[in-house]
C-alpha atoms as a PDB file:
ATOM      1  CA  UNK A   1      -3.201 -26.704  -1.075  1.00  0.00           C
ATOM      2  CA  UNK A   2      -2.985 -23.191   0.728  1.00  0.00           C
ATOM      3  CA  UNK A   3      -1.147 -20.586  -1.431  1.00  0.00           C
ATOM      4  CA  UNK A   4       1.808 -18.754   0.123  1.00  0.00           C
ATOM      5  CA  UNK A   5       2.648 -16.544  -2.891  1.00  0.00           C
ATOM      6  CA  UNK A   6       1.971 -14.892  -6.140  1.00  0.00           C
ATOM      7  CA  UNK A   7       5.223 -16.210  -7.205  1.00  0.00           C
ATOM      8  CA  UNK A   8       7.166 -19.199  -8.098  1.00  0.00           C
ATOM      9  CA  UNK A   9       9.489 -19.613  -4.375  1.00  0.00           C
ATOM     10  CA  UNK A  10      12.474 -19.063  -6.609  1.00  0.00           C
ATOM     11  CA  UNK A  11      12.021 -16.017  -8.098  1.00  0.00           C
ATOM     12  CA  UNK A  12      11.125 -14.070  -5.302  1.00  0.00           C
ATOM     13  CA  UNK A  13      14.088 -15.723  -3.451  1.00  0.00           C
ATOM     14  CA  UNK A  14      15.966 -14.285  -6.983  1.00  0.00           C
ATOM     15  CA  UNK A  15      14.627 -10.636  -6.471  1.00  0.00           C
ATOM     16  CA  UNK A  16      15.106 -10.437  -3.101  1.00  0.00           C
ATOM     17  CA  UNK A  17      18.676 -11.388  -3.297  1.00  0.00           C
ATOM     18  CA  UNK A  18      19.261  -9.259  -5.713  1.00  0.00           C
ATOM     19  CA  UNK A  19      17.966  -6.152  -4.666  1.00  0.00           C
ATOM     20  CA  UNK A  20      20.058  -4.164  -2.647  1.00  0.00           C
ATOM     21  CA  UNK A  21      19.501  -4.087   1.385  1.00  0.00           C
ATOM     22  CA  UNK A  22      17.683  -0.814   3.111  1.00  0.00           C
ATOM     23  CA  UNK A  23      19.632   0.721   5.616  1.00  0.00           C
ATOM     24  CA  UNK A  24      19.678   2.766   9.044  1.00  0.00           C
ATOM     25  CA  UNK A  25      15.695   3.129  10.241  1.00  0.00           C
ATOM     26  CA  UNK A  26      14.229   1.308   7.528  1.00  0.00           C
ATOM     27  CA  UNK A  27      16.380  -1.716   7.746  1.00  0.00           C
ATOM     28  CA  UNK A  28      15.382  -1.423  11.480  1.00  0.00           C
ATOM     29  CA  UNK A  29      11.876  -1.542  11.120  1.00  0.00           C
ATOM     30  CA  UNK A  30      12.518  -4.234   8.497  1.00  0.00           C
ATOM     31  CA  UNK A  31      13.716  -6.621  11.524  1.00  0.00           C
ATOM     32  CA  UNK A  32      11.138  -5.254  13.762  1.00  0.00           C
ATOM     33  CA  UNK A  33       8.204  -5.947  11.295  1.00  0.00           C
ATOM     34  CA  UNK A  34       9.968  -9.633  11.139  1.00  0.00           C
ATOM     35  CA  UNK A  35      10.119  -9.681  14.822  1.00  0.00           C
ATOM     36  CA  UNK A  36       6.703  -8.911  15.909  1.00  0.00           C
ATOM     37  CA  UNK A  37       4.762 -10.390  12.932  1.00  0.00           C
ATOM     38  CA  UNK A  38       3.951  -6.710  11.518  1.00  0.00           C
ATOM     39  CA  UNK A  39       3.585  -7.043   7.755  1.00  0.00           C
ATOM     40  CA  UNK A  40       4.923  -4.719   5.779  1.00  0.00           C
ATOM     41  CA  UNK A  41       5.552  -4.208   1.627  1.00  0.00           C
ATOM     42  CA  UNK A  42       7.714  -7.399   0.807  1.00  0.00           C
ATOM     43  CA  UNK A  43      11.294  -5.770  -0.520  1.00  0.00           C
ATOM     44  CA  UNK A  44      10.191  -6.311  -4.582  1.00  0.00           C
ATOM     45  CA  UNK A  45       6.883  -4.173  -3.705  1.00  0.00           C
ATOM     46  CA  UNK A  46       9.352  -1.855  -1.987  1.00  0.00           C
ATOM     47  CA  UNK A  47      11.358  -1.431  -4.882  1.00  0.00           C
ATOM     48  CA  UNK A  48       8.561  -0.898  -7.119  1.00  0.00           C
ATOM     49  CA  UNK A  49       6.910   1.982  -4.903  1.00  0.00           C
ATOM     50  CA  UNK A  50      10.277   4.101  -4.130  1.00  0.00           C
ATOM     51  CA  UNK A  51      10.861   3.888  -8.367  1.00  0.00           C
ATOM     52  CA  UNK A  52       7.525   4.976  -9.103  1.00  0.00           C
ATOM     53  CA  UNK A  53       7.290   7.492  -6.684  1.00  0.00           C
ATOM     54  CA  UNK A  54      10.463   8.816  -7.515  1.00  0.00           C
ATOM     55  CA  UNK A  55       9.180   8.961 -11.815  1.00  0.00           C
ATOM     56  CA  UNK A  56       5.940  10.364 -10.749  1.00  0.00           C
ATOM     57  CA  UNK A  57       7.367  13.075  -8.294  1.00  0.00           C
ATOM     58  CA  UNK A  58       4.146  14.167  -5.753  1.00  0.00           C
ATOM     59  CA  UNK A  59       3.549  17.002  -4.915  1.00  0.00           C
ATOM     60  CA  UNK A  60       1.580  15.852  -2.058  1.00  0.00           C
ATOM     61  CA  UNK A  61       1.390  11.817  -0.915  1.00  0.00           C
ATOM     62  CA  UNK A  62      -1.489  10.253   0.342  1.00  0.00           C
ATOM     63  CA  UNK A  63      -0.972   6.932   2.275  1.00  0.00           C
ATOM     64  CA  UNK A  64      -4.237   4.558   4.373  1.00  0.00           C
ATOM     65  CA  UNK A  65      -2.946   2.317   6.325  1.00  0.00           C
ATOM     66  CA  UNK A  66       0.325   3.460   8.919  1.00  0.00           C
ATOM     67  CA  UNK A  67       1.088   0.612  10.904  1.00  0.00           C
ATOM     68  CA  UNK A  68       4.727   0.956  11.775  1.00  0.00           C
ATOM     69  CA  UNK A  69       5.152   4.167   9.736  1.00  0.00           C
ATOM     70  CA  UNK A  70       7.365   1.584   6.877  1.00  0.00           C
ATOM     71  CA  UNK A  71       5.659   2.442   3.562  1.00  0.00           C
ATOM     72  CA  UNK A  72       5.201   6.429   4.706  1.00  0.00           C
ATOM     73  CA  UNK A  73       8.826   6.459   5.286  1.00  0.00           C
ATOM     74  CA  UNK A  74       9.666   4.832   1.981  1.00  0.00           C
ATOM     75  CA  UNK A  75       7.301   6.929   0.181  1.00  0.00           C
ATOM     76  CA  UNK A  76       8.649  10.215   2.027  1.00  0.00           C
ATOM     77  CA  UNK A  77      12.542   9.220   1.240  1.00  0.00           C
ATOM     78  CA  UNK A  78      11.123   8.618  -2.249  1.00  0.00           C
ATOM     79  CA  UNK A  79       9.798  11.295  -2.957  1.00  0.00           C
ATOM     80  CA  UNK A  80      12.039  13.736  -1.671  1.00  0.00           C
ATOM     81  CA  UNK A  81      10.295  14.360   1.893  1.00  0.00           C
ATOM     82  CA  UNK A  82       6.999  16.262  -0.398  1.00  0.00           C
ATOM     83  CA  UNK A  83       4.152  16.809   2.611  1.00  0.00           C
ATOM     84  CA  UNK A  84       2.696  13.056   3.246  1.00  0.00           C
ATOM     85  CA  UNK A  85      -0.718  12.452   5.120  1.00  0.00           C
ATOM     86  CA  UNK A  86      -0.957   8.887   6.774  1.00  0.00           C
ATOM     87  CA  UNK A  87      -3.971   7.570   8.004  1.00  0.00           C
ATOM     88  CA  UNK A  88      -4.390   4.804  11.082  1.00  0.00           C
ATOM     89  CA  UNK A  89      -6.904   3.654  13.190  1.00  0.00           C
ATOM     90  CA  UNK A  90      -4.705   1.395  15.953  1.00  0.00           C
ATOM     91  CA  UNK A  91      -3.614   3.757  18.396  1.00  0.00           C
ATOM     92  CA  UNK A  92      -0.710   1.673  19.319  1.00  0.00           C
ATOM     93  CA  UNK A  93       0.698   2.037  15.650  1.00  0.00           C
ATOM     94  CA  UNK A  94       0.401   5.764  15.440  1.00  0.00           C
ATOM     95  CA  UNK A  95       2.425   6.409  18.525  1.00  0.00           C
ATOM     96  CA  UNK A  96       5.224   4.071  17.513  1.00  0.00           C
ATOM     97  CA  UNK A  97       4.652   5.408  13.677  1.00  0.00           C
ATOM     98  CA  UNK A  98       5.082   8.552  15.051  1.00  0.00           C
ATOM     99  CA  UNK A  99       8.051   7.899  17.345  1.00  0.00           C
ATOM    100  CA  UNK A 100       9.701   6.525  14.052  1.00  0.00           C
ATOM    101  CA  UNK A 101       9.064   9.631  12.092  1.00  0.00           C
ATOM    102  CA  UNK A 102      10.462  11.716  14.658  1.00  0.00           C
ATOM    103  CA  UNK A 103      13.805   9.846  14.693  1.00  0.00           C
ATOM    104  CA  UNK A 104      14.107   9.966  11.203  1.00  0.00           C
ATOM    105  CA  UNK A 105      13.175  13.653  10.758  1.00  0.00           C
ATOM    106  CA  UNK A 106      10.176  13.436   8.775  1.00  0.00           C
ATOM    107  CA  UNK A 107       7.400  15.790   8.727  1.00  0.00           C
ATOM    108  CA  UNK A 108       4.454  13.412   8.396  1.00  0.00           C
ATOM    109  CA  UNK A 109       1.329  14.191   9.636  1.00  0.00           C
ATOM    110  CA  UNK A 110      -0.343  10.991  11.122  1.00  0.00           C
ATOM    111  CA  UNK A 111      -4.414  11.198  10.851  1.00  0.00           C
ATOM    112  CA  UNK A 112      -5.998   8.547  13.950  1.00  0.00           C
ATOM    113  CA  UNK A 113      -9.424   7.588  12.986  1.00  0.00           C
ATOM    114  CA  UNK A 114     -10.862   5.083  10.651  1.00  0.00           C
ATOM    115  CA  UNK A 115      -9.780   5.542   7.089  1.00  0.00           C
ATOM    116  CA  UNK A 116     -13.150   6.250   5.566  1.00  0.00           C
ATOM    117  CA  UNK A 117     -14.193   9.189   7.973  1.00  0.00           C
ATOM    118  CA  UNK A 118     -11.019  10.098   8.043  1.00  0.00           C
ATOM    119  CA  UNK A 119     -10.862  10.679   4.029  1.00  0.00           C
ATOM    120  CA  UNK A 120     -14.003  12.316   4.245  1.00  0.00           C
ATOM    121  CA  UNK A 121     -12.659  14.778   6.371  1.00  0.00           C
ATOM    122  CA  UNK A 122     -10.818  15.826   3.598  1.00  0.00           C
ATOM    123  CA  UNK A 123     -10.820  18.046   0.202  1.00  0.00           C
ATOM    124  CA  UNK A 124      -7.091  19.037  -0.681  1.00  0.00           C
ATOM    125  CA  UNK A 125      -6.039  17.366  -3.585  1.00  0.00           C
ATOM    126  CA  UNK A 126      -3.069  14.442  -3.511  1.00  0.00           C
ATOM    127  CA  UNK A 127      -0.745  13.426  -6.338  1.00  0.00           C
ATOM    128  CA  UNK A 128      -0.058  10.145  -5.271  1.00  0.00           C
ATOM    129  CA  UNK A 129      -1.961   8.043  -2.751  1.00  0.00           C
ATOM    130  CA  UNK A 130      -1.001   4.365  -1.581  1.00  0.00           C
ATOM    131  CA  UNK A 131      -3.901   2.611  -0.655  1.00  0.00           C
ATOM    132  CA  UNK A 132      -2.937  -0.320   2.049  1.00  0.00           C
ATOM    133  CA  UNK A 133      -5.565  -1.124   4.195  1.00  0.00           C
ATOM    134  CA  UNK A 134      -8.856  -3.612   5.009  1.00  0.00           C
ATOM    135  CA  UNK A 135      -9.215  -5.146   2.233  1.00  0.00           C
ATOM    136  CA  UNK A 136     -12.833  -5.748   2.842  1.00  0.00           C
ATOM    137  CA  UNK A 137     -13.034  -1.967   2.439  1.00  0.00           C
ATOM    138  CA  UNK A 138     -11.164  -1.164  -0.639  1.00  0.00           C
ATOM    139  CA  UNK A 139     -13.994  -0.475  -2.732  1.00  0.00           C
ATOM    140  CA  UNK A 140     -15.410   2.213  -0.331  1.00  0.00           C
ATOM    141  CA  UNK A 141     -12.051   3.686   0.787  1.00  0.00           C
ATOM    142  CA  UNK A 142     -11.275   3.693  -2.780  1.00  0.00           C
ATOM    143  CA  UNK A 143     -13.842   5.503  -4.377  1.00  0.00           C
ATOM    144  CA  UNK A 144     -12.792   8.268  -1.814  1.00  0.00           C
ATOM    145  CA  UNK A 145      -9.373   8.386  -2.894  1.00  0.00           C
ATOM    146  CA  UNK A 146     -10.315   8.753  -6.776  1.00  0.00           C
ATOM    147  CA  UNK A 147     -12.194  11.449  -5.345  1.00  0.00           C
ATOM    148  CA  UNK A 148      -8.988  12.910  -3.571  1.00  0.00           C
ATOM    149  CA  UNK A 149      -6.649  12.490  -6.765  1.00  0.00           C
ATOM    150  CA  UNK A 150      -5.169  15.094  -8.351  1.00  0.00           C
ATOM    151  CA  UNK A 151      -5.285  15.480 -12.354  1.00  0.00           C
ATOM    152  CA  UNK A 152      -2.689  13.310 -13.419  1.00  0.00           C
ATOM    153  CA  UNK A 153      -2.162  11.365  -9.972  1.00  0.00           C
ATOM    154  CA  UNK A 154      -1.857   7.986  -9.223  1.00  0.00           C
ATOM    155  CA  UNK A 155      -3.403   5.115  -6.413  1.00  0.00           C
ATOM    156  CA  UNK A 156      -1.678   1.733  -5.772  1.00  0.00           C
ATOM    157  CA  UNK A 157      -3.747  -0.489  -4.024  1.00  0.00           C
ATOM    158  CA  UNK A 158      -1.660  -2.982  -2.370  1.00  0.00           C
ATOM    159  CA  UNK A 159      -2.276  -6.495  -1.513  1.00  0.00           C
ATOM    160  CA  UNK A 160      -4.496  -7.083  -4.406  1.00  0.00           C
ATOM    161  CA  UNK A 161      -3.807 -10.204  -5.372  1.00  0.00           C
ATOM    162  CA  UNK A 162      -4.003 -11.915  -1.493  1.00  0.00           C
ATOM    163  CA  UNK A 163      -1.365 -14.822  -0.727  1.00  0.00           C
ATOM    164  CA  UNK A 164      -2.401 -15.943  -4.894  1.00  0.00           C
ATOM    165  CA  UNK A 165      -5.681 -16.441  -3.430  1.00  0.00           C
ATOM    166  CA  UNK A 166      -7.617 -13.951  -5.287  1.00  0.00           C
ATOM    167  CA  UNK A 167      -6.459 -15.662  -9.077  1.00  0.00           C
ATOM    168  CA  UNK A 168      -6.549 -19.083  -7.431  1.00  0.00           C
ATOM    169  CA  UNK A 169     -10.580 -20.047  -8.685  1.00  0.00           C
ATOM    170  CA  UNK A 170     -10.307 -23.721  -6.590  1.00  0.00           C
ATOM    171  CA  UNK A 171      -9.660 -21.461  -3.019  1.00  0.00           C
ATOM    172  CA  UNK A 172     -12.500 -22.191  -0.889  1.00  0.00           C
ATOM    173  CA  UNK A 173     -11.295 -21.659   2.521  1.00  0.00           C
ATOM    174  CA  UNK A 174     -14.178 -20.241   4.256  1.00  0.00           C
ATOM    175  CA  UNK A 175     -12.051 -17.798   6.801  1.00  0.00           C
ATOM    176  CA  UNK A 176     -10.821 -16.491   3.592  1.00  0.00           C
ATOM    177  CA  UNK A 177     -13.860 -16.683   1.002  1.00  0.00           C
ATOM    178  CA  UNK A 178     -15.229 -13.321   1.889  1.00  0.00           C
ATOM    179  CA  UNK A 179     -12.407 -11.099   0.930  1.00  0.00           C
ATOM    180  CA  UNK A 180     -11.364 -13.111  -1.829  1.00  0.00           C
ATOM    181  CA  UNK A 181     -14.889 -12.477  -3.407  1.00  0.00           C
ATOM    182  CA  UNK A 182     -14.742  -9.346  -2.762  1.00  0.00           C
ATOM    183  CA  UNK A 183     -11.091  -8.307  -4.114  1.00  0.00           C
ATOM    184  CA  UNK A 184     -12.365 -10.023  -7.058  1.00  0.00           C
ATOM    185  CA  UNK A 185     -15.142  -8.149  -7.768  1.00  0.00           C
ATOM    186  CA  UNK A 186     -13.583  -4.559  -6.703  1.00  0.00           C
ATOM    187  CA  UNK A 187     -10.840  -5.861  -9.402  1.00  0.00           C
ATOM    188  CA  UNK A 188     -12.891  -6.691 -12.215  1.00  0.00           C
ATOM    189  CA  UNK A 189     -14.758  -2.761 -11.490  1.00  0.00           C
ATOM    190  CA  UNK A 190     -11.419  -1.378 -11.630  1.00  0.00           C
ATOM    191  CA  UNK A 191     -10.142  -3.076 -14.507  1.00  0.00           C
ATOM    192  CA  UNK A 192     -13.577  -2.307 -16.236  1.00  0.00           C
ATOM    193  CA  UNK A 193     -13.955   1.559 -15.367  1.00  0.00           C
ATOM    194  CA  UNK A 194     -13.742   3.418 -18.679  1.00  0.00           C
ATOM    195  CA  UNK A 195     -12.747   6.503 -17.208  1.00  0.00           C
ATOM    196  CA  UNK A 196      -9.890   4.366 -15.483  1.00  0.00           C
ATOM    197  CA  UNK A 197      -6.649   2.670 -16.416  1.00  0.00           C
ATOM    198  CA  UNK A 198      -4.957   0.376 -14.225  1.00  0.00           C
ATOM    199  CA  UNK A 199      -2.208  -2.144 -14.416  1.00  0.00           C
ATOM    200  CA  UNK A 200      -2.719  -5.401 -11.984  1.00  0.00           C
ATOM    201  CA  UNK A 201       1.028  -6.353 -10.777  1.00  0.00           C
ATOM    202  CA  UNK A 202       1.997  -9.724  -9.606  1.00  0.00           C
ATOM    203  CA  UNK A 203       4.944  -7.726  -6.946  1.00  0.00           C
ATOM    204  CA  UNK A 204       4.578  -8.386  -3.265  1.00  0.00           C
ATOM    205  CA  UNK A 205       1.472  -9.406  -2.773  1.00  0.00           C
ATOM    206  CA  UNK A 206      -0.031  -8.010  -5.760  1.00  0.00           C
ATOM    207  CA  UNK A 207      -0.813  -4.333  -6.646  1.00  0.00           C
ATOM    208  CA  UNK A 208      -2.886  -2.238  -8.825  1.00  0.00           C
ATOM    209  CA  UNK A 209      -1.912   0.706 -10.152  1.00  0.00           C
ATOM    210  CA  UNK A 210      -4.413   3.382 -11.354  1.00  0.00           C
ATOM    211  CA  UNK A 211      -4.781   6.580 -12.858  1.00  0.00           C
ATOM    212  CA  UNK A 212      -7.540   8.678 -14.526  1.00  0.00           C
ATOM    213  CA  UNK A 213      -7.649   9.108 -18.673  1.00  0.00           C
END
């Protein structure tokens, strides 16, 4: 059977109800995302983000992967509106990221390029980076945002856990089989790191949370 979900259909029907709604621009790129087939953080994942965001309190947020300009605008309201780089490749998405950015006020600075030499463009320091991108890439893109991290900062990788499909050990859809191997292997690295401590979260569709010892 193909999994759908990390979760049993009910519960995330239960947290989804139960969370409260987004409103004015986010709640409208909510319907666009739904609209035009973008996917964005599911609303538990949301949750999760704004509340750690809001315990850790960046000084300076670090997100790969724009699209629509959703999670940057999340993360920015979050936080506070602390400076926030975004990195995204699809020209399409960074004008209309940018567009949305502009109507809500927010001073985000959208980077266009590929996300690893666009990261190694860099050498400032970031408290908090959200790492939501090709998935085929994470250990590479990773290993530049440990190198980015501030002392005491944190990465979410997002998507970790793949439809289920990454914990799911009978999945053996071919179109699939490549990143599935791979998450698996760039989550049993993370897990392992000693200098590392991460958390592996069945919200959305699965995240890791990591920070240095």
């Amino acid at each position: 059977m193909e999994p759908m979900g990390i979760n049993y259909p009910y519960v995330t029907e239960f947290l989804h109800e139960t969370l409260p709604e987004h409103t004015g621009l986010l709640r409208e790129l909510e319907q666009y995302a739904l609209a035009h087939d973008v996917p964005i953080l599911q609303k538990d994942a949301a949750a999760f983000l704004s509340v750690l965001v809001a315990i850790q309190k960046p000084g300076r947020i670090l997100e790969i992967g724009t699209a629509i300009g959703y999670s940057a605008l999340l993360l920015y309201e979050a936080s506070g509106g602390v400076p926030l780089v975004t990195v995204e490749r699809d020209a399409d998405m960074v004008r209309l990221a940018s567009e949305h950015f502009r109507r809500y006020g927010a001073d985000i600075y959208v980077a266009h390029g590929d996300g690893l030499a666009e990261l190694a463009k860099m050498s400032d320091p970031f408290d908090f980076i959200f790492l939501d991108a090709a998935k085929g890439q994470y250990p590479q893109l990773f290993a530049e945002c440990l190198r980015l991290l501030a002392h005491g900062g944190v990465i979410v990788t997002d998507n970790v856990l793949f439809k289920g499909r990454v914990a799911d050990r009978t999945y053996n859809v071919h179109k699939s089989r490549t990143i599935t191997t791979r998450l698996r292997a760039f989550l049993a690295e993370l897990c392992r790191d000693p200098a590392l401590q991460t958390a592996l979260l069945p919200v959305g569709d699965g995240m890791a949370v990591t920070r240095r010892k």
